[in-house]
Every structure is written in structure tokens, then in C-alpha cells.
Protein backbone atom coordinates (compact mmCIF):
# COMPACT_ATOMS: atom_id res chain seq x y z
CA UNK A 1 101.16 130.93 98.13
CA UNK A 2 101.35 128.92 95.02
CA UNK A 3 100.20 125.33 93.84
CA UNK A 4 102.68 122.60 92.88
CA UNK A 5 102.45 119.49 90.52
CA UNK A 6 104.25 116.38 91.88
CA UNK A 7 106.21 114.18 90.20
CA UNK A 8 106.88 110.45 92.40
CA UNK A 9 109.78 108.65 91.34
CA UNK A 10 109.18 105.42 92.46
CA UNK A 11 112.00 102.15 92.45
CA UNK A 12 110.29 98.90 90.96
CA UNK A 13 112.12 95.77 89.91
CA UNK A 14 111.82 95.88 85.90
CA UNK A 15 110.54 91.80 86.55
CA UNK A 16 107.61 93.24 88.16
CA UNK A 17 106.03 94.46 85.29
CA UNK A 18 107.60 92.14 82.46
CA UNK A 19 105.61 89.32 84.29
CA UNK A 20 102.86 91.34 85.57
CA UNK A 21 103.44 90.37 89.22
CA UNK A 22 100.47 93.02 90.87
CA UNK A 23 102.26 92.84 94.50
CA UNK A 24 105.89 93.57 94.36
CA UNK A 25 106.20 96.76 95.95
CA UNK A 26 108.04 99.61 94.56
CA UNK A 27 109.63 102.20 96.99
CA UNK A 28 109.35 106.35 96.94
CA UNK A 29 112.55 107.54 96.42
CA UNK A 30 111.68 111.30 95.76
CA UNK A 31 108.82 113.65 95.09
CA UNK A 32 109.59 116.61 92.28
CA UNK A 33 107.46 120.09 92.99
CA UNK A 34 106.58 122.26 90.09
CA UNK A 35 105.34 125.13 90.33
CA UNK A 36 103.71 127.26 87.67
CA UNK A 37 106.77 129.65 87.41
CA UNK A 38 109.10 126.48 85.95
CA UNK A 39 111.04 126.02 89.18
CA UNK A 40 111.29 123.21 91.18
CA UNK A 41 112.28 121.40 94.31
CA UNK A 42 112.99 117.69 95.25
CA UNK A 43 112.28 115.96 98.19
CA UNK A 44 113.83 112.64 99.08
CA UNK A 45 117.12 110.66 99.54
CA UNK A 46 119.64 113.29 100.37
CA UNK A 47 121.56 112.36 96.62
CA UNK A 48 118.62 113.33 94.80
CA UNK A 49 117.99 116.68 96.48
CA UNK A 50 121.92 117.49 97.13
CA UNK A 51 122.17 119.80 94.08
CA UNK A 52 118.79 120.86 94.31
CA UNK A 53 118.30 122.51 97.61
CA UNK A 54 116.38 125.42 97.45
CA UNK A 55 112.17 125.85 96.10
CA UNK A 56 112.35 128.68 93.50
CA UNK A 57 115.85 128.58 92.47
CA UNK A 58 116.01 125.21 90.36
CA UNK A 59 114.97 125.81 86.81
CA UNK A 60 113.15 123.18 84.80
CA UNK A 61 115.31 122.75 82.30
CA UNK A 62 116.91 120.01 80.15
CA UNK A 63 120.14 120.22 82.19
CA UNK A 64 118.69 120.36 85.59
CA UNK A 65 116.41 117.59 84.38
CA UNK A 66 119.34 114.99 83.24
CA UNK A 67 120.98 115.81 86.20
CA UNK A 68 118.22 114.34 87.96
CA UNK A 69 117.36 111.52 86.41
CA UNK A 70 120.83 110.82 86.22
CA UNK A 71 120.87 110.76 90.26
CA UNK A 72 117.89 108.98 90.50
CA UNK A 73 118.61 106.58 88.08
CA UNK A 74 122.30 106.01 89.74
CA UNK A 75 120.32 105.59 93.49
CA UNK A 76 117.44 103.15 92.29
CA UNK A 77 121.27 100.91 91.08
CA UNK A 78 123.14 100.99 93.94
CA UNK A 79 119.72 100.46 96.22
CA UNK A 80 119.49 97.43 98.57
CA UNK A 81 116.50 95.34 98.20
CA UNK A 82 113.97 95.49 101.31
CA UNK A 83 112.83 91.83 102.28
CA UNK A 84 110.83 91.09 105.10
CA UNK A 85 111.97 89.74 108.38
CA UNK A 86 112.76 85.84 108.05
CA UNK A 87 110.56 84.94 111.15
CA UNK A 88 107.47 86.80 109.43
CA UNK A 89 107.67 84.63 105.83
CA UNK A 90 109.07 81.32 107.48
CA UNK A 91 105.75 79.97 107.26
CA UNK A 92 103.33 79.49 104.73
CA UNK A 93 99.93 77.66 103.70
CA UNK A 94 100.05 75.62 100.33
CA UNK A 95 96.82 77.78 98.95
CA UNK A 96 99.34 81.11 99.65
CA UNK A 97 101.86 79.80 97.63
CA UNK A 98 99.89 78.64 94.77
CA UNK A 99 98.21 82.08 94.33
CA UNK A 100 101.96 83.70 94.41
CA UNK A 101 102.85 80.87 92.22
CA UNK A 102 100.05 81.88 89.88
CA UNK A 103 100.42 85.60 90.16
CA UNK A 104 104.07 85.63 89.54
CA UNK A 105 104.54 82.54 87.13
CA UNK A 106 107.56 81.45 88.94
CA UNK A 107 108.89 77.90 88.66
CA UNK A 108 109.53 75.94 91.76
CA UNK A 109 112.76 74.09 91.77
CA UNK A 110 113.59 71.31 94.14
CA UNK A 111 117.12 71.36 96.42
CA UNK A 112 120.38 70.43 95.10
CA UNK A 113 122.04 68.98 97.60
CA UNK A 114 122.72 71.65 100.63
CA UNK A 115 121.02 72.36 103.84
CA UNK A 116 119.82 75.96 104.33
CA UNK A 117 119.91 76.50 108.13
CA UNK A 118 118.42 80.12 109.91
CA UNK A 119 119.20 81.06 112.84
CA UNK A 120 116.62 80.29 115.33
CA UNK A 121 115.71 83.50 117.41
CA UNK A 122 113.00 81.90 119.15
């Protein structure tokens, strides 16, 4: 048996740290193992593991490196932005808002002209 570093690649919106907003959430989209012997394995969404399948066989090397980045970077693009349910943020106190207000220095903006209407599932 050997020991493994990790390596979490995680996929944050670049916004969230430019204006230091504390709560976005940023989503795993693989782990890298290392072991001590320079090889290494990926676990995650199938395109970032695809060319590296097996533990032990995958070099760390610049080549095998770009490659992953390369696929990582490429997912994090093409990945669709998790939001909550509508029915669980439809609601909200006026102290809530001015803390997210405060936390994310957003500017609120007032209608301009059209109705927004959800679909009531109720």
C-alpha cells in the first residue's frame, strides 16, 4: 500500500474572489492522486479522467499535466451554473438581503418595464 497527495480542482466564478464574495460556492470537479513514485490518477467528471484511467500508469509529466488542465479548464467553460430551486429563494427578509448586499457589493436596480411571472407549483 502506498500514500497519495491530492490535488482538488475546484470550479469558482472568477467574480467570487475579485469582489471577495465569502459564500459563492465553488463545485469539485476532480481529485488528482500522487503517489510518491510520480504517477497519478484522476477521479471525477468522466472528461477529466477519460485519458487517464488507470493508478500507476499516468506519469506526472509536463504533457500529461497540460493535458489535464487543458480538460479541466475546457469542463469548468462549458459547465452549467447550479442555482437553487425558485420556490426555496422566492422569499426573503430585508436584513438577508442587506447582508448579501453588503457581502457581495452588488447594486440593486429597479424594473424596466416587464413583468417577471414563475410558475406557481403550489
Amino acid at each position: 500500500m502506498t500514500y497519495s497527495g491530492i490535488i482538488n480542482i475546484y470550479n469558482f466564478l472568477a467574480d467570487s474572489f475579485k469582489y471577495n464574495r465569502l459564500e459563492d460556492l465553488g463545485y469539485l470537479i476532480g481529485r488528482i492522486f500522487i503517489n510518491k513514485d510520480g504517477t497519478f490518477f484522476i477521479e471525477g467528471r468522466r472528461e477529466l479522467g477519460f485519458n487517464f484511467p488507470q493508478f500507476g500508469k499516468n506519469q506526472v509529466n509536463e504533457k500529461n499535466i497540460r493535458q489535464l488542465l487543458e480538460a479541466a479548464i475546457s469542463y469548468a467553460l462549458r459547465f452549467d451554473l447550479l442555482v437553487p430551486p425558485y420556490n426555496d429563494v422566492k422569499i426573503v427578509n430585508v436584513d438577508h438581503m442587506k447582508e448579501r448586499i453588503n457581502k457581495s457589493k452588488m447594486q440593486t436596480g429597479k424594473r424596466l418595464g416587464f413583468l417577471y411571472n414563475a410558475i406557481d407549483e403550489d
